[in-house]
C-alpha atoms as a PDB file:
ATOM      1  CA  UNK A   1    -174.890 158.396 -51.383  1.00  0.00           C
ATOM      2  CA  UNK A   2    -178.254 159.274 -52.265  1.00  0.00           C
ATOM      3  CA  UNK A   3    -180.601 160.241 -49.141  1.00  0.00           C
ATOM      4  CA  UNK A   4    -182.523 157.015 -48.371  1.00  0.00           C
ATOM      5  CA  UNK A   5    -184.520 158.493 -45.073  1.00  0.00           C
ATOM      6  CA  UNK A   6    -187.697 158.193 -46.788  1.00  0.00           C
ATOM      7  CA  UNK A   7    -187.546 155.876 -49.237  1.00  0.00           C
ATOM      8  CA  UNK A   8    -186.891 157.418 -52.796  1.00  0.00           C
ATOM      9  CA  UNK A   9    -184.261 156.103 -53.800  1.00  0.00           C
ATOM     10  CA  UNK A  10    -182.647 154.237 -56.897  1.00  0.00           C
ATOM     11  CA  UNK A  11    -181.868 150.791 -55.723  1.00  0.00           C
ATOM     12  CA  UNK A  12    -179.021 150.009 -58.598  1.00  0.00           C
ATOM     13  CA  UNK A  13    -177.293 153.097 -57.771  1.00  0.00           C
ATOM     14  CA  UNK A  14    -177.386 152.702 -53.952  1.00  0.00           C
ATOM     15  CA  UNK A  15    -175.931 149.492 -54.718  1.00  0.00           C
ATOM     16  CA  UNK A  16    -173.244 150.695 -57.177  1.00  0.00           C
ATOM     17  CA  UNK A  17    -172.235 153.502 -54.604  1.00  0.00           C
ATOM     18  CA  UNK A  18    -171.688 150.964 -52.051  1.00  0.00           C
ATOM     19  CA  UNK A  19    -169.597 148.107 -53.963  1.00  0.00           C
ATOM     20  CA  UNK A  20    -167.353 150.903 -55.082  1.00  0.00           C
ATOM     21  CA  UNK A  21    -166.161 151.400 -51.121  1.00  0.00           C
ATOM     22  CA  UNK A  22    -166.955 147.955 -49.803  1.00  0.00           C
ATOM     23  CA  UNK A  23    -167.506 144.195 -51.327  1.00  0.00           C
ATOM     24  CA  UNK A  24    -171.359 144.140 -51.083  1.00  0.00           C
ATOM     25  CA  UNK A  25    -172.621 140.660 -50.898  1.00  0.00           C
ATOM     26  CA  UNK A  26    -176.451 140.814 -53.791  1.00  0.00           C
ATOM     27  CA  UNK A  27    -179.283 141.569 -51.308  1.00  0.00           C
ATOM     28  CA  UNK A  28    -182.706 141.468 -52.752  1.00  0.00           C
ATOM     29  CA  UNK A  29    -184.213 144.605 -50.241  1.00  0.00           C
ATOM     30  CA  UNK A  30    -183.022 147.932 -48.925  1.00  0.00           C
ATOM     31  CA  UNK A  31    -183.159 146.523 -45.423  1.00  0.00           C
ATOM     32  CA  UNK A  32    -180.140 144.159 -46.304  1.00  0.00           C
ATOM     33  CA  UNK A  33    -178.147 146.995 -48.019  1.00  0.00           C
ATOM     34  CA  UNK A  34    -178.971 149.811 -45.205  1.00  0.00           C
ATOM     35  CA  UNK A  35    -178.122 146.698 -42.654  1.00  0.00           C
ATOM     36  CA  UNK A  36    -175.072 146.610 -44.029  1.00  0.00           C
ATOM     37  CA  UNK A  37    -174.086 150.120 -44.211  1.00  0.00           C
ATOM     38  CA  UNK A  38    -175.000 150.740 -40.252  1.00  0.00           C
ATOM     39  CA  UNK A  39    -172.637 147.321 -40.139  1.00  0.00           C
ATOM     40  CA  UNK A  40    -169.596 149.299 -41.506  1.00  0.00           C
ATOM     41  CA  UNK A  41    -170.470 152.616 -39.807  1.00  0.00           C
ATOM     42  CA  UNK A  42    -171.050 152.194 -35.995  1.00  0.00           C
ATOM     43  CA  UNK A  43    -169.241 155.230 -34.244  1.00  0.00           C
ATOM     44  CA  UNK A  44    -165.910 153.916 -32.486  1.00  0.00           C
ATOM     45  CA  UNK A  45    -165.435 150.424 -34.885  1.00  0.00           C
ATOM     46  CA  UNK A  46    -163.037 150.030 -37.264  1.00  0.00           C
ATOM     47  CA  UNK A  47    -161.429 147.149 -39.402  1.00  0.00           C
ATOM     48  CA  UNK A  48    -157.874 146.826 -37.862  1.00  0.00           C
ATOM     49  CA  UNK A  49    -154.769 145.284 -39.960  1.00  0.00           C
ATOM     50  CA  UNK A  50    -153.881 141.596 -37.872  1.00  0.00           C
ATOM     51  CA  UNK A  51    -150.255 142.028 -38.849  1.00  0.00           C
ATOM     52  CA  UNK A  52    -149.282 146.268 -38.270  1.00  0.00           C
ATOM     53  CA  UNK A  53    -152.126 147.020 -35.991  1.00  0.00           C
ATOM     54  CA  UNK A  54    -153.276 149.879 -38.558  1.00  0.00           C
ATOM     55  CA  UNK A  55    -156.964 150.944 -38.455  1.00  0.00           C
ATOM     56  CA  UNK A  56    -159.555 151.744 -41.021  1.00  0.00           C
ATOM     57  CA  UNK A  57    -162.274 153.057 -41.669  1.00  0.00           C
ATOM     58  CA  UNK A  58    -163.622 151.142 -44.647  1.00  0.00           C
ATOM     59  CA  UNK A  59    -163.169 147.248 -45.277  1.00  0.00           C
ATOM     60  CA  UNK A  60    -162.249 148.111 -48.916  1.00  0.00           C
ATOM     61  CA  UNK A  61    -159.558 150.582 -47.421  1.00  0.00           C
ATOM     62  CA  UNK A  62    -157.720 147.468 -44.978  1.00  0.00           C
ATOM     63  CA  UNK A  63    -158.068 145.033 -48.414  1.00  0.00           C
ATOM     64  CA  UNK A  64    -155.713 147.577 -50.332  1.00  0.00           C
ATOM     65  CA  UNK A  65    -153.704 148.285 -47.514  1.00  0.00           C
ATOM     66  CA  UNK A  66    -153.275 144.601 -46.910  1.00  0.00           C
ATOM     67  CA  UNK A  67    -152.458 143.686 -50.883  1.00  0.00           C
ATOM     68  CA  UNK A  68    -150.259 146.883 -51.616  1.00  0.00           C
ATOM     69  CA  UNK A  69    -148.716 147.947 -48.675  1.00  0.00           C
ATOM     70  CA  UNK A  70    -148.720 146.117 -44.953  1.00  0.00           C
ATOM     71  CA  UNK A  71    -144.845 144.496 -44.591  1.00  0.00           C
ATOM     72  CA  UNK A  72    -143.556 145.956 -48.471  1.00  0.00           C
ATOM     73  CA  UNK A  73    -140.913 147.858 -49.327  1.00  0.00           C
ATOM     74  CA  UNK A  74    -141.809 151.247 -51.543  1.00  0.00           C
ATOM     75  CA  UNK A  75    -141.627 150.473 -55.061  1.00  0.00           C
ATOM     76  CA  UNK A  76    -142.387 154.086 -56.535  1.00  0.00           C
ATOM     77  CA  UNK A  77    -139.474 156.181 -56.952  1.00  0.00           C
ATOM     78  CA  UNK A  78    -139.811 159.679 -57.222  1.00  0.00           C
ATOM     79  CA  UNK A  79    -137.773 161.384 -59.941  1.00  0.00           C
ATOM     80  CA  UNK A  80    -136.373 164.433 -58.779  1.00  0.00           C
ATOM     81  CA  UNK A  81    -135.885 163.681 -54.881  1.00  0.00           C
ATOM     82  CA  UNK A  82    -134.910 160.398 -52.498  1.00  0.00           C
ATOM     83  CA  UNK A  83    -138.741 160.126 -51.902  1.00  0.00           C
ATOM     84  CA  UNK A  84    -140.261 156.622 -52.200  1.00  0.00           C
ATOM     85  CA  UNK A  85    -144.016 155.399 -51.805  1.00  0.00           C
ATOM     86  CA  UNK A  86    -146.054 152.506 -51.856  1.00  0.00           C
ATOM     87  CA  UNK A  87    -148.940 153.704 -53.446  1.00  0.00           C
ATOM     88  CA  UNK A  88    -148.230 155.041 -57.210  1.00  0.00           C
ATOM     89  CA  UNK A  89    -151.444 157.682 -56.564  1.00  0.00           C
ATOM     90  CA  UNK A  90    -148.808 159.083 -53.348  1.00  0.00           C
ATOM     91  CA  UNK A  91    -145.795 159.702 -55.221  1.00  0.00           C
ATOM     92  CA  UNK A  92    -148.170 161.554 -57.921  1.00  0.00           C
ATOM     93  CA  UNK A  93    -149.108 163.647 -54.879  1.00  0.00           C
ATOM     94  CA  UNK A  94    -145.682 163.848 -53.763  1.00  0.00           C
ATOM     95  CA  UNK A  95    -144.736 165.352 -56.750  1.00  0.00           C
ATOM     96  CA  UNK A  96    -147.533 167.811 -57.458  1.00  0.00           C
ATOM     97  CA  UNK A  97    -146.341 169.235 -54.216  1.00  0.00           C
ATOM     98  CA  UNK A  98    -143.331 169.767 -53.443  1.00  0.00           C
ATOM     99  CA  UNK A  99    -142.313 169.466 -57.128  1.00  0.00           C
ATOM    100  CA  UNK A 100    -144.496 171.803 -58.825  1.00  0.00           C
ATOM    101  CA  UNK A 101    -141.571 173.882 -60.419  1.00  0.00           C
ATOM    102  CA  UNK A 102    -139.648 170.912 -61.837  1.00  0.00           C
ATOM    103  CA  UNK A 103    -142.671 169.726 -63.369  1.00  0.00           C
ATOM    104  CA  UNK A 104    -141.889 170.266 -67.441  1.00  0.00           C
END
């Protein structure tokens, strides 16, 4: 993000920074946007999954958890190894790892 300490700042791409982490409700000032980042920021707060206990960070971070993963079974199987994930980005990781060599 941008440094918005003293005031210089583009508003449209403070606001596009923002919606791509978090749903950003349209706020016509700063004030509301920089409200709503200390919101999502205090030290020691989190957003905390009601049905595995998990905790995150970022709102947008327990929505995908929530939708692609909380209480579902892995549905990425990894080619060369037993390895499954729930998160397609994962198994690419996965494989880029510890599958460098096999890699054609």
């Amino acid at each position: 993000l941008p440094d918005i300490s003293n005031g210089n700042f583009d508003q449209q791409l403070l606001t596009d920074a923002i919606s791509a982490f978090v749903p950003v409700p349209s706020a016509t000032n700063s004030g509301g946007l920089l409200q709503l980042i200390s919101e999502q920021n205090k030290p020691g707060e989190g957003f905390k999954c009601k049905n595995c206990g998990k905790l995150y960070r970022w709102k947008n971070s327990l929505y995908t958890h929530v939708r692609l993963e909380c209480g579902k079974e892995p549905q990425f199987q990894c080619p060369y190894c037993p390895y499954r994930a729930k998160l397609k980005g994962n198994l690419q990781k996965h494989i880029k790892l510890k599958h460098f060599q096999e890699i054609p």
